[in-house]
PDB file of N, CA and C in Angstrom:
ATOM      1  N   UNK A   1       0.831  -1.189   0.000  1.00  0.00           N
ATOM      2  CA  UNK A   1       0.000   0.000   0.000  1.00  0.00           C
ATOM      3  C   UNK A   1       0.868   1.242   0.000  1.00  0.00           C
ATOM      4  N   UNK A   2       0.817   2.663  -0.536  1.00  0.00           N
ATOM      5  CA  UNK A   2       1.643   3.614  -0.787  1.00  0.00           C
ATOM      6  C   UNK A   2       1.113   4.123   0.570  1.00  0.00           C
ATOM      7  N   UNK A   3       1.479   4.937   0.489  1.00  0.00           N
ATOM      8  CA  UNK A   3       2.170   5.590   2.136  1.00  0.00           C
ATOM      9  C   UNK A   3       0.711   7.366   1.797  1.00  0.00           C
ATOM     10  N   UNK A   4       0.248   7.443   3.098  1.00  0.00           N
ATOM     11  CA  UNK A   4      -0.514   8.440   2.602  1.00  0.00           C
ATOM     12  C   UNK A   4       0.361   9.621   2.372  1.00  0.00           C
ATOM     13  N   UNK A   5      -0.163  10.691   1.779  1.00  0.00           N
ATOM     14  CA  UNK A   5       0.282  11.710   1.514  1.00  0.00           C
ATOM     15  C   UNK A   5       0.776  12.508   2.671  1.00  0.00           C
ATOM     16  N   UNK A   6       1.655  13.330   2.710  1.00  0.00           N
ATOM     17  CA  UNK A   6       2.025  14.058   3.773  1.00  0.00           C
ATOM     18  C   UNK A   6       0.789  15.355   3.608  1.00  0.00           C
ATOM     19  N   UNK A   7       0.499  15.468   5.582  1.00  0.00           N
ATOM     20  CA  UNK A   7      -0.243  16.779   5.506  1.00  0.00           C
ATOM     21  C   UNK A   7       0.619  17.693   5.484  1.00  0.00           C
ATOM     22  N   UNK A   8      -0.313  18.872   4.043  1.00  0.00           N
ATOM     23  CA  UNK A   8       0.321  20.424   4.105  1.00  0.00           C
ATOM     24  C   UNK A   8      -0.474  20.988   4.435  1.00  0.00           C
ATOM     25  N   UNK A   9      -1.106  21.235   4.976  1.00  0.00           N
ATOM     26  CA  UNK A   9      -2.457  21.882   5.055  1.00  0.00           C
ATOM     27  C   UNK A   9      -4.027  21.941   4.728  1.00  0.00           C
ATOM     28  N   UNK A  10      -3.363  20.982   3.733  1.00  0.00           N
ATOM     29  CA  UNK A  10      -5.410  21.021   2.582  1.00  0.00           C
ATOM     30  C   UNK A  10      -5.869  20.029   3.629  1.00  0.00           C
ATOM     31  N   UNK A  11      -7.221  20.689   3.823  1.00  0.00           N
ATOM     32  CA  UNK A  11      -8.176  20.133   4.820  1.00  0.00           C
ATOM     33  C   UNK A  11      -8.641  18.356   4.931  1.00  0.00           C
ATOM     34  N   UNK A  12      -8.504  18.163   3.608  1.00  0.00           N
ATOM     35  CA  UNK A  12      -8.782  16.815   3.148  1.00  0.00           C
ATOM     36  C   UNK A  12      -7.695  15.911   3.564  1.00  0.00           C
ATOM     37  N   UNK A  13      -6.504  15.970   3.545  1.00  0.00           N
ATOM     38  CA  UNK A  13      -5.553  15.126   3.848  1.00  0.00           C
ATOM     39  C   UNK A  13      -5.436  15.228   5.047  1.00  0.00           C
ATOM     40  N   UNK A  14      -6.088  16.433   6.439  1.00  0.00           N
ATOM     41  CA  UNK A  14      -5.751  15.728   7.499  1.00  0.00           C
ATOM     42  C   UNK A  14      -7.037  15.355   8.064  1.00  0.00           C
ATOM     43  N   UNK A  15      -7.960  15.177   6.993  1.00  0.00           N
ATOM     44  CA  UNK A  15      -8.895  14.243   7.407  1.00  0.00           C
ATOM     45  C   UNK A  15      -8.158  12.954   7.275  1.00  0.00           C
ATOM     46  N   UNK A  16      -8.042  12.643   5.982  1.00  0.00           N
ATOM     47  CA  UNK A  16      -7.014  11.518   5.679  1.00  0.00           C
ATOM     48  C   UNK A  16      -6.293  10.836   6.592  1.00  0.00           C
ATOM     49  N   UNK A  17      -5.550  11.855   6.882  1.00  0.00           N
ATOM     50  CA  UNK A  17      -4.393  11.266   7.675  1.00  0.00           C
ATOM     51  C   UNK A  17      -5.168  11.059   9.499  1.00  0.00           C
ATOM     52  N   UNK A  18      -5.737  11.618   9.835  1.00  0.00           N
ATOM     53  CA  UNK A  18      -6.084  11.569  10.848  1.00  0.00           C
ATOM     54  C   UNK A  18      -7.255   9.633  10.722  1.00  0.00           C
ATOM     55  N   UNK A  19      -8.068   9.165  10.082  1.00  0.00           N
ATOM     56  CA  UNK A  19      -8.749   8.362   9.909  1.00  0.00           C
ATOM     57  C   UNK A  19      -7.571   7.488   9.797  1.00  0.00           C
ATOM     58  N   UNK A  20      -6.545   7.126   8.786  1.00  0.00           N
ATOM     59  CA  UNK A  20      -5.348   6.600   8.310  1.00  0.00           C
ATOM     60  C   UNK A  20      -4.803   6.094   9.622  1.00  0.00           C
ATOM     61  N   UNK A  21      -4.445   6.855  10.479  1.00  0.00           N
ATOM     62  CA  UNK A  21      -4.017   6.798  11.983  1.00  0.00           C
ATOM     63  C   UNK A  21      -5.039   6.188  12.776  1.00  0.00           C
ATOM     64  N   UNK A  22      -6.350   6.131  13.038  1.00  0.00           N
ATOM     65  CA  UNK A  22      -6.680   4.999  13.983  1.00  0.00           C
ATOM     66  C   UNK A  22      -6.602   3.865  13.385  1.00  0.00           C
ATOM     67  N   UNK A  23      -6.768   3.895  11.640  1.00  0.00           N
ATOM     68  CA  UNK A  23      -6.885   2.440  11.082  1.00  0.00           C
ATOM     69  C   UNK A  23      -5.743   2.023  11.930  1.00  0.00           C
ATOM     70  N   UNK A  24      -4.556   2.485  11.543  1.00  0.00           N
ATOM     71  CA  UNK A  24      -3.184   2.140  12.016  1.00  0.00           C
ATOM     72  C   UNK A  24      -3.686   1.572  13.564  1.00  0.00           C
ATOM     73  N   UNK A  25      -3.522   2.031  14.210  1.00  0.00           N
ATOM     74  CA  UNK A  25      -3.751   2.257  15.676  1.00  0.00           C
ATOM     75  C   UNK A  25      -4.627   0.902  16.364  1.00  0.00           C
ATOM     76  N   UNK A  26      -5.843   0.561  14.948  1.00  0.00           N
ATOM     77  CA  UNK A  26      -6.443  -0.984  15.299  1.00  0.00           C
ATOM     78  C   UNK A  26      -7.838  -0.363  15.636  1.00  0.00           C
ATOM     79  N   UNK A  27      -8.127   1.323  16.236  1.00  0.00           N
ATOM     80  CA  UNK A  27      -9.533   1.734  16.345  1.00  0.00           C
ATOM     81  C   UNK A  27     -10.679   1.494  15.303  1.00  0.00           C
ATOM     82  N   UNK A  28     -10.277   1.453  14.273  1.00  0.00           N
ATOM     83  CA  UNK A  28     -10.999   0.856  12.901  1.00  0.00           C
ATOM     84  C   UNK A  28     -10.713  -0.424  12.177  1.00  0.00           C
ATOM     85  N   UNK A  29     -11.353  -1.536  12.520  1.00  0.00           N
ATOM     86  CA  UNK A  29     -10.874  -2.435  11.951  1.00  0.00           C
ATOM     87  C   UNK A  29     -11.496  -3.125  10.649  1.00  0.00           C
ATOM     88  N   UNK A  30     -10.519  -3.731   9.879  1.00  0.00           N
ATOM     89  CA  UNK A  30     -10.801  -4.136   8.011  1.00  0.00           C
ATOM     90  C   UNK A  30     -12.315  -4.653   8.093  1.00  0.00           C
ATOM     91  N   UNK A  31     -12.687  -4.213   7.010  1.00  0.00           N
ATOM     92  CA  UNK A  31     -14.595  -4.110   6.749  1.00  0.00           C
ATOM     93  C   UNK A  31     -15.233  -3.661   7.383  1.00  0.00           C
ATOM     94  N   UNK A  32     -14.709  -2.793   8.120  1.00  0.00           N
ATOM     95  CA  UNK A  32     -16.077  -1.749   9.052  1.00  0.00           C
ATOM     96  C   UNK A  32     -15.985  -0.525   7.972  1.00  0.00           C
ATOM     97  N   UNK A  33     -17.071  -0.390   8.408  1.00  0.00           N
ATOM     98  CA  UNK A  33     -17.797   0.841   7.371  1.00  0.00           C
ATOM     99  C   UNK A  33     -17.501   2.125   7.729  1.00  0.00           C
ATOM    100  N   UNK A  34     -16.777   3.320   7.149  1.00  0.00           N
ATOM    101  CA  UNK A  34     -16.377   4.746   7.305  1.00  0.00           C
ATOM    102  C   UNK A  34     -17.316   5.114   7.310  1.00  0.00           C
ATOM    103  N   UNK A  35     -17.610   6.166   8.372  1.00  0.00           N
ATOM    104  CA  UNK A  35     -18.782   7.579   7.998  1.00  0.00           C
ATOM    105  C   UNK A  35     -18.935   7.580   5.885  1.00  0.00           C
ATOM    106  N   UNK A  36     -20.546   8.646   6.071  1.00  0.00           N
ATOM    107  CA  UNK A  36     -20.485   8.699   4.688  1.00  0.00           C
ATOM    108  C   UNK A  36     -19.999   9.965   4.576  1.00  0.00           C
ATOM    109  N   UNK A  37     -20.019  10.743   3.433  1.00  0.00           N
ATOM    110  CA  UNK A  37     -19.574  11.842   3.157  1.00  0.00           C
ATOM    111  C   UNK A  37     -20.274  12.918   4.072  1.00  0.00           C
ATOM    112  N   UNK A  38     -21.595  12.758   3.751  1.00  0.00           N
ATOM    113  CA  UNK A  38     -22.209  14.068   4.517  1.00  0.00           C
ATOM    114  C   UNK A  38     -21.957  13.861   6.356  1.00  0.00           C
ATOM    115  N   UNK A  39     -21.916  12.649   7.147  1.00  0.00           N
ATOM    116  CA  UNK A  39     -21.215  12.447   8.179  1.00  0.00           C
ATOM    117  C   UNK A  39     -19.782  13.156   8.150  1.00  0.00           C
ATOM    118  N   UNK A  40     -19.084  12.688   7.828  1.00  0.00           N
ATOM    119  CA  UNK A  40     -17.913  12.919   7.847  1.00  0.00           C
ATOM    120  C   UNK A  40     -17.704  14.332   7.378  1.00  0.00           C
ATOM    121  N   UNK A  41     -18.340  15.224   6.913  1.00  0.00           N
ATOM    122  CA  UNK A  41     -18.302  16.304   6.579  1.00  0.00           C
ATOM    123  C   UNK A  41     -18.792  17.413   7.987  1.00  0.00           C
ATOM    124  N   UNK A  42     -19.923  17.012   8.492  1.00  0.00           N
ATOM    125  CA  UNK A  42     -20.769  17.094   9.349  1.00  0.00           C
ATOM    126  C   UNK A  42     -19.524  16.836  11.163  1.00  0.00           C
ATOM    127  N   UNK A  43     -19.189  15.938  10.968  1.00  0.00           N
ATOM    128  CA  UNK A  43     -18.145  15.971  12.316  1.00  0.00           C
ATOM    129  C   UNK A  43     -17.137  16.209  12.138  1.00  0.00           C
ATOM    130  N   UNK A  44     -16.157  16.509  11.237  1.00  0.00           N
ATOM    131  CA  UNK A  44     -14.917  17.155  10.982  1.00  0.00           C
ATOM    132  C   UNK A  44     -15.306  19.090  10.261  1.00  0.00           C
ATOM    133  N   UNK A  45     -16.617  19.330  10.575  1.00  0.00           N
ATOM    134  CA  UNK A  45     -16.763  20.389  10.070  1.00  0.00           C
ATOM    135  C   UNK A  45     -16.197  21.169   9.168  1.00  0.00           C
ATOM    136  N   UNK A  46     -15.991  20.196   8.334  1.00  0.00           N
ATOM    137  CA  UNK A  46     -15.479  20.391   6.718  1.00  0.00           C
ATOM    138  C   UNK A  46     -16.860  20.370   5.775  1.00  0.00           C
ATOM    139  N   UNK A  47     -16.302  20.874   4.626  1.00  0.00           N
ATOM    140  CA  UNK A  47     -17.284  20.542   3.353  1.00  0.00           C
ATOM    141  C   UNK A  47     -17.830  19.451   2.874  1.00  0.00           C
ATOM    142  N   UNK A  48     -18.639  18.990   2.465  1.00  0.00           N
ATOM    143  CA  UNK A  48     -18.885  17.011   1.406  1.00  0.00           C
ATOM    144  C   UNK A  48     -17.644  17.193  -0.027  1.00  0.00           C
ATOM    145  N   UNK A  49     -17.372  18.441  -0.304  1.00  0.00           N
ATOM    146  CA  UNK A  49     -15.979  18.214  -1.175  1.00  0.00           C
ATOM    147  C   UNK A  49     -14.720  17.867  -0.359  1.00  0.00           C
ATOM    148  N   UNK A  50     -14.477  18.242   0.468  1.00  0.00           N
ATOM    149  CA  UNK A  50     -13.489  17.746   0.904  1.00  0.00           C
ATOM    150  C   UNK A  50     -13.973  16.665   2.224  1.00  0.00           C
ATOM    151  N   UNK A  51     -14.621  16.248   2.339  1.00  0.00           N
ATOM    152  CA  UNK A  51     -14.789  14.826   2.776  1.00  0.00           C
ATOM    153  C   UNK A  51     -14.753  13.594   1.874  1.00  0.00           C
ATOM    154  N   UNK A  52     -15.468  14.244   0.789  1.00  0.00           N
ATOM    155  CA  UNK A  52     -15.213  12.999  -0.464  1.00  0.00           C
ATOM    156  C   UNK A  52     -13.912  13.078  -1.043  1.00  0.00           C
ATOM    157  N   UNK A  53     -13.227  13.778  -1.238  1.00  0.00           N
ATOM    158  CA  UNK A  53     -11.966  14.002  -1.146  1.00  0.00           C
ATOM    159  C   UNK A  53     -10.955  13.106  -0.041  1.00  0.00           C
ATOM    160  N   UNK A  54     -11.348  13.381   0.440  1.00  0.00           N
ATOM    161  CA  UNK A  54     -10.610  12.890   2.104  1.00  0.00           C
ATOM    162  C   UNK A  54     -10.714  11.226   1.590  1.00  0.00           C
ATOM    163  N   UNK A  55     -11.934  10.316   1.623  1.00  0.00           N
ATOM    164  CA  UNK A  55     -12.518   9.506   1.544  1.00  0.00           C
ATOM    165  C   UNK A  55     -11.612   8.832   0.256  1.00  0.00           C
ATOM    166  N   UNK A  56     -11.473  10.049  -0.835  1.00  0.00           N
ATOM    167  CA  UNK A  56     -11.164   9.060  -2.205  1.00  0.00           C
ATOM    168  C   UNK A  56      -9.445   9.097  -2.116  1.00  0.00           C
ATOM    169  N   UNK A  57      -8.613  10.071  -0.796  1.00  0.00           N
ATOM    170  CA  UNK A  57      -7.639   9.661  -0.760  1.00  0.00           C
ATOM    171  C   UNK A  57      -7.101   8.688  -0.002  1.00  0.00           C
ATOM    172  N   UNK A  58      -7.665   8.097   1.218  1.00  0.00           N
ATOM    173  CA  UNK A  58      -7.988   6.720   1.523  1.00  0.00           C
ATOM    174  C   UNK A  58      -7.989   5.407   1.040  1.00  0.00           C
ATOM    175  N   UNK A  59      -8.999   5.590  -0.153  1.00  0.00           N
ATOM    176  CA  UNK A  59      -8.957   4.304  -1.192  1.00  0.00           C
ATOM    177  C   UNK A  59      -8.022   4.082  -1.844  1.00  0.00           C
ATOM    178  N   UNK A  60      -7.280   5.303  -2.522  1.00  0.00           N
ATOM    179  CA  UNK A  60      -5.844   5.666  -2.995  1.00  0.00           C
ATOM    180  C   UNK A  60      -4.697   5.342  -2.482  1.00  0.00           C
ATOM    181  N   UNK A  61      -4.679   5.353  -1.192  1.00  0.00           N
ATOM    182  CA  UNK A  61      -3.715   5.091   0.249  1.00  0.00           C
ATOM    183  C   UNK A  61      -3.659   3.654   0.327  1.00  0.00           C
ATOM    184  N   UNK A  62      -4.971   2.890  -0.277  1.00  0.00           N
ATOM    185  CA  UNK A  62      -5.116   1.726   0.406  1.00  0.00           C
ATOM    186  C   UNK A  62      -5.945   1.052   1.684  1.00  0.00           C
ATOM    187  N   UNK A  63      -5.957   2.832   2.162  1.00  0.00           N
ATOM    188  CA  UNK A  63      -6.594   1.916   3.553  1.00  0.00           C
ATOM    189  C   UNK A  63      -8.460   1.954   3.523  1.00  0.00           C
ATOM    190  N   UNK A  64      -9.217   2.036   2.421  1.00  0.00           N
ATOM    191  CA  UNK A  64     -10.235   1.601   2.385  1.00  0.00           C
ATOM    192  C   UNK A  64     -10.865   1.612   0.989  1.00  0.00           C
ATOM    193  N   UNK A  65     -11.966   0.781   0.787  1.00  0.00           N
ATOM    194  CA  UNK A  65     -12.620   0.327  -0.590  1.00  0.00           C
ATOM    195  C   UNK A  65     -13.657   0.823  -0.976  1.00  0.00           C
ATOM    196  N   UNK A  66     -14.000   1.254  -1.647  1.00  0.00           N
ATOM    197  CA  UNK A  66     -15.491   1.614  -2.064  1.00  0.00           C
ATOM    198  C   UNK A  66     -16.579   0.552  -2.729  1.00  0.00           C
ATOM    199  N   UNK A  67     -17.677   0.919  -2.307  1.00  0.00           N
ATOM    200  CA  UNK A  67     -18.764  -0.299  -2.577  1.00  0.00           C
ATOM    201  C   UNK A  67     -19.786   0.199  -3.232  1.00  0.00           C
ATOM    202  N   UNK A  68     -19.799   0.153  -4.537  1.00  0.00           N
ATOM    203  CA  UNK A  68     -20.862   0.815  -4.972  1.00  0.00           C
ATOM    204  C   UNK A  68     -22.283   0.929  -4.459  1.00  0.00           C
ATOM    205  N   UNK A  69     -22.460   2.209  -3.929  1.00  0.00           N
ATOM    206  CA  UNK A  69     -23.982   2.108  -3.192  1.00  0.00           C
ATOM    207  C   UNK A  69     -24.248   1.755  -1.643  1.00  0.00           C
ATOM    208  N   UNK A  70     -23.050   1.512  -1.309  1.00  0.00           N
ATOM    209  CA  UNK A  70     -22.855   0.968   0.010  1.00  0.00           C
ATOM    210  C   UNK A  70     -22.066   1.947   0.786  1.00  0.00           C
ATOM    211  N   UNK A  71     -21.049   2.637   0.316  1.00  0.00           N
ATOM    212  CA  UNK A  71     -19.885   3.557   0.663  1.00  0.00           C
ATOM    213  C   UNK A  71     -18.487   3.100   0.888  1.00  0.00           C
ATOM    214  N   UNK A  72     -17.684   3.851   1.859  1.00  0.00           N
ATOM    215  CA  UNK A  72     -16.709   3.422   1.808  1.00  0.00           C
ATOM    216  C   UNK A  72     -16.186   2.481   3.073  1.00  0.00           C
ATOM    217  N   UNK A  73     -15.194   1.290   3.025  1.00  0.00           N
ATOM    218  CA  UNK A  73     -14.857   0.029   4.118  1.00  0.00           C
ATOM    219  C   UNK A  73     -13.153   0.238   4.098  1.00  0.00           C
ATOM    220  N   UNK A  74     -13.188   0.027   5.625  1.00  0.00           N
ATOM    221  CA  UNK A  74     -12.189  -0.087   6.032  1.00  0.00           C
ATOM    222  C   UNK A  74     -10.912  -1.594   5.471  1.00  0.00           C
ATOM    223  N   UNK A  75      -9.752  -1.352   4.495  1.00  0.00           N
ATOM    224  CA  UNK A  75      -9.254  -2.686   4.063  1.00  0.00           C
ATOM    225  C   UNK A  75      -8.528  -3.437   5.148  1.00  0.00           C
ATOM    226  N   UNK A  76      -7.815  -4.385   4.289  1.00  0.00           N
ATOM    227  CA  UNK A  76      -7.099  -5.562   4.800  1.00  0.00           C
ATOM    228  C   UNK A  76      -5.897  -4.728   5.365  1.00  0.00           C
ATOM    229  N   UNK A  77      -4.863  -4.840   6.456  1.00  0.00           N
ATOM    230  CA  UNK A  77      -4.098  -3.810   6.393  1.00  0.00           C
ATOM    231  C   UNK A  77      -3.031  -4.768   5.658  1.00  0.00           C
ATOM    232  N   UNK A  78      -2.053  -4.169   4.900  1.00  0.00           N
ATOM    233  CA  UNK A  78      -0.850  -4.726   4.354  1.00  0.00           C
ATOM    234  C   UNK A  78       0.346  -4.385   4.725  1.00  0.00           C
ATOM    235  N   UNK A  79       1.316  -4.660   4.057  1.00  0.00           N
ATOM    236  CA  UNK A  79       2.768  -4.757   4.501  1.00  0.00           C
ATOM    237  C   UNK A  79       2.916  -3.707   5.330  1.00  0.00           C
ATOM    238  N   UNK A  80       3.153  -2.028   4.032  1.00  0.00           N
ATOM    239  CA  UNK A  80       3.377  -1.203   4.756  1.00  0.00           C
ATOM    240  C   UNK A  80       2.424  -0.745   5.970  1.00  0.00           C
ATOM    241  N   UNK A  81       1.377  -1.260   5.932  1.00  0.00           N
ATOM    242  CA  UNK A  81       1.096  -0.852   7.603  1.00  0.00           C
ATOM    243  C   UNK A  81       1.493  -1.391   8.955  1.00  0.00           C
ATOM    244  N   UNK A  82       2.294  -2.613   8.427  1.00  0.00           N
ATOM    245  CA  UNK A  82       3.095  -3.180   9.305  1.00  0.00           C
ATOM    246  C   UNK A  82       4.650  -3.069   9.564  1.00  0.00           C
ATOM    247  N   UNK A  83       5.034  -1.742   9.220  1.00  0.00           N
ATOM    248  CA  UNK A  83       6.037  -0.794   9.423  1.00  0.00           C
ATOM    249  C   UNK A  83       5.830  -0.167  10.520  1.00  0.00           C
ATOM    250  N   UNK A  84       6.572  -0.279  11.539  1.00  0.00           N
ATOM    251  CA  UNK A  84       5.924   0.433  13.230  1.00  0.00           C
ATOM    252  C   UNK A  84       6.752   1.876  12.629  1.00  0.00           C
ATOM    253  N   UNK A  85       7.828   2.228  11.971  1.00  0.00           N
ATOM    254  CA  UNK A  85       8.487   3.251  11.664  1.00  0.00           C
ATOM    255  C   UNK A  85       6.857   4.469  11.116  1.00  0.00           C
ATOM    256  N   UNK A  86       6.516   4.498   9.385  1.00  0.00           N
ATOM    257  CA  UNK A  86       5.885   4.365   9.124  1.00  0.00           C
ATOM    258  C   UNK A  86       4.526   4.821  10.090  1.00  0.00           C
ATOM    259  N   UNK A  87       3.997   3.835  10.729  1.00  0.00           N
ATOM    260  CA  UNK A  87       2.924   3.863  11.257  1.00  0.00           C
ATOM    261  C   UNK A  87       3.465   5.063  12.448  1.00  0.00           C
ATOM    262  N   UNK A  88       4.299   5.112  12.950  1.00  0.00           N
ATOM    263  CA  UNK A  88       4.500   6.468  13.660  1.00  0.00           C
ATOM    264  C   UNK A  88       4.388   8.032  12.900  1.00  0.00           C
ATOM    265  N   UNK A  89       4.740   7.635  11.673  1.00  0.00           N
ATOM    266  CA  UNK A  89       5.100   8.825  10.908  1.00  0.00           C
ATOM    267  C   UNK A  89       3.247   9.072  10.690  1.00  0.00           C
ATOM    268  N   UNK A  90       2.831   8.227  10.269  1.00  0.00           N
ATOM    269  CA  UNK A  90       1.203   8.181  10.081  1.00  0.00           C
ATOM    270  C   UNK A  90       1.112   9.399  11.185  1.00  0.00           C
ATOM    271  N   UNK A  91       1.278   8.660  12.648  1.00  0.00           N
ATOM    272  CA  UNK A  91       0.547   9.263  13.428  1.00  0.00           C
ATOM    273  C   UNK A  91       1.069  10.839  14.039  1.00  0.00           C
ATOM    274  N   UNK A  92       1.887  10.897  13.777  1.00  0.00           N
ATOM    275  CA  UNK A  92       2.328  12.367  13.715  1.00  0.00           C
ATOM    276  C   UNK A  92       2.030  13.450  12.663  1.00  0.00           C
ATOM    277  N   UNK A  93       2.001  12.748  11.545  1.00  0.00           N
ATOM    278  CA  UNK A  93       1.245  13.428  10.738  1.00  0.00           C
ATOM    279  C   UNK A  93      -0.483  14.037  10.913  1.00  0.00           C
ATOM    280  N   UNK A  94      -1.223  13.119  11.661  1.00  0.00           N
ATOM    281  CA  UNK A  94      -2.241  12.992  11.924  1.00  0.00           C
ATOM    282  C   UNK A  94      -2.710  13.926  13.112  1.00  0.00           C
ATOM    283  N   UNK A  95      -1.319  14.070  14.522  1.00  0.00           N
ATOM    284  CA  UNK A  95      -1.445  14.968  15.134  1.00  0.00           C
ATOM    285  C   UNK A  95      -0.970  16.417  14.922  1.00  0.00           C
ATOM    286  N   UNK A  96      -0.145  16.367  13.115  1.00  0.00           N
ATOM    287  CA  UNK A  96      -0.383  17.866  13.042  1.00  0.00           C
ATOM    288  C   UNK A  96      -1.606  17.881  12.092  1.00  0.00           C
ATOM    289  N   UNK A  97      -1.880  17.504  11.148  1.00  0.00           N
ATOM    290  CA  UNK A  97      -3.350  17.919  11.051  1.00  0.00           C
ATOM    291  C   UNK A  97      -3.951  17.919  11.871  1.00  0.00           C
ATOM    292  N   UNK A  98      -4.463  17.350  13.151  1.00  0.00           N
ATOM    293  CA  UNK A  98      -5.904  17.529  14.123  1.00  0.00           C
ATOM    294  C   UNK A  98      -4.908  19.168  14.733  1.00  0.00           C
ATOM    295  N   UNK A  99      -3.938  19.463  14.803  1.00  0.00           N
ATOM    296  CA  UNK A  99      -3.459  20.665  14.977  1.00  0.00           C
ATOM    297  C   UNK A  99      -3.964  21.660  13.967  1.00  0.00           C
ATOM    298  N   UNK A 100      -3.498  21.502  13.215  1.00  0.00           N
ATOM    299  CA  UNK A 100      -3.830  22.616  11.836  1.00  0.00           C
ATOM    300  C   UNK A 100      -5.463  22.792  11.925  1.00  0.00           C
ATOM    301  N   UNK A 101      -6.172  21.647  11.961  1.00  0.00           N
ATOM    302  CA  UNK A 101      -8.160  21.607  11.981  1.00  0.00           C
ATOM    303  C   UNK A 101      -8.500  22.346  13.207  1.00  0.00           C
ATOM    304  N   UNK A 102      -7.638  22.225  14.078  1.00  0.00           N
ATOM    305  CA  UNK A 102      -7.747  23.149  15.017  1.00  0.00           C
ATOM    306  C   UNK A 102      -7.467  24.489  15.472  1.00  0.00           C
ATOM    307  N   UNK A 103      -6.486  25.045  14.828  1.00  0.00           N
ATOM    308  CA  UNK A 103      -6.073  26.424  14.277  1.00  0.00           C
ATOM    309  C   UNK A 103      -7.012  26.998  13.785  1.00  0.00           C
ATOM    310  N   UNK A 104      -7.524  26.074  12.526  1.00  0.00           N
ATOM    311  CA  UNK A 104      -8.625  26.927  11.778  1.00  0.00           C
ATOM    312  C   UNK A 104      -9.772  26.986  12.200  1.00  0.00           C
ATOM    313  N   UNK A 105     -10.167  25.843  12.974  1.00  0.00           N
ATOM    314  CA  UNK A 105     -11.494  25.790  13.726  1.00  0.00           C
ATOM    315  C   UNK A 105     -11.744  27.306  14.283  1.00  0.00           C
ATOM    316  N   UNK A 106     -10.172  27.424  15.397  1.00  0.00           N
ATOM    317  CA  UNK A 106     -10.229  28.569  16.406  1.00  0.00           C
ATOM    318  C   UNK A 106     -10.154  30.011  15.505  1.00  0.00           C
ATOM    319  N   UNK A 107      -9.344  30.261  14.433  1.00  0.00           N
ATOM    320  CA  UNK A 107      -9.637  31.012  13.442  1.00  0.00           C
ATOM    321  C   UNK A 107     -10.905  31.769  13.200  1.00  0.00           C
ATOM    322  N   UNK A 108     -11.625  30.493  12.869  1.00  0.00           N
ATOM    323  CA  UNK A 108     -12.776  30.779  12.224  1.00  0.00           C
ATOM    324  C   UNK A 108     -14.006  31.151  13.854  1.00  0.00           C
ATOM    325  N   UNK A 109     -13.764  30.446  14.677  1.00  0.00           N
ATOM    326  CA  UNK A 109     -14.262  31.599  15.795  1.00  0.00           C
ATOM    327  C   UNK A 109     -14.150  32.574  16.112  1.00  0.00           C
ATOM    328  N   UNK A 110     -12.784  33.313  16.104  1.00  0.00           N
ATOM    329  CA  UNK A 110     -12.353  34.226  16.555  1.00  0.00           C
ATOM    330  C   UNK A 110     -13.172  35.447  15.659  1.00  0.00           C
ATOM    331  N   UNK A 111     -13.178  34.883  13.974  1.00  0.00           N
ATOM    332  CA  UNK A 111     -13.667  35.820  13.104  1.00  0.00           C
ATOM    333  C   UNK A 111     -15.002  36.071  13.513  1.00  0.00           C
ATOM    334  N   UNK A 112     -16.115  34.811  13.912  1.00  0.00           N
ATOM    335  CA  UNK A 112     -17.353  35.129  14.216  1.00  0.00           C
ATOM    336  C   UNK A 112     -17.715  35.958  15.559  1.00  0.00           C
ATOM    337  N   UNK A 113     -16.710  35.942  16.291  1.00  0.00           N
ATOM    338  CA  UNK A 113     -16.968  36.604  17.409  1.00  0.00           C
ATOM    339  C   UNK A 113     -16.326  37.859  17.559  1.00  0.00           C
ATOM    340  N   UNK A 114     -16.048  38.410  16.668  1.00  0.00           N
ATOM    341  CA  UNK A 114     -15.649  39.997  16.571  1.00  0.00           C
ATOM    342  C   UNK A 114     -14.883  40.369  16.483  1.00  0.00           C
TER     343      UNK A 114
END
């Protein structure tokens, strides 16, 4: 499986990476079913473009399948997820995106509140 993308900022990849990281972690395990888009849009208070986004870089990553009509499933994990190196890098990546989602979260309060 290719290695997810590194987060730069775009909202979608640290959805990515953040989901990527519990797979890792064992919180999601192979054939359980991901939020759908409008979920996952809805609790990461992101857009359905960049949740489906998020979602289709996942399948890309490897770490889940799409089912036509059904949505998207958590896969088999493979080699490279059995890289403890790797799977750290996952998860650091994952805690600077939930950093960055959180910057902007607070951002975007600060703007609504005056």
């Amino acid at each position: 499986m290719k290695q997810p993308q590194q987060v730069t900022g775009h909202p979608y990849q640290a959805v990515a990476a953040s989901i990527a990281a519990k797979i890792d972690a064992g919180e999601l395990k192979p054939g359980e079913k991901l939020p759908s888009v409008r979920a996952l849009a809805r609790d990461r208070g992101v857009s359905p473009m960049t949740a489906q986004k998020a979602l289709t870089q996942l399948a890309e990553d490897g770490y889940a399948e799409v089912t036509a009509g059904l949505g998207y499933f958590v896969t088999q994990p493979g080699e490279s997820h059995d890289d403890p190196l790797a799977a750290i890098h996952r998860q650091i990546d994952a805690l600077n995106a939930t950093v960055a989602d959180l910057a902007q979260r607070l951002e975007r309060l600060e703007e609504q509140s005056g």
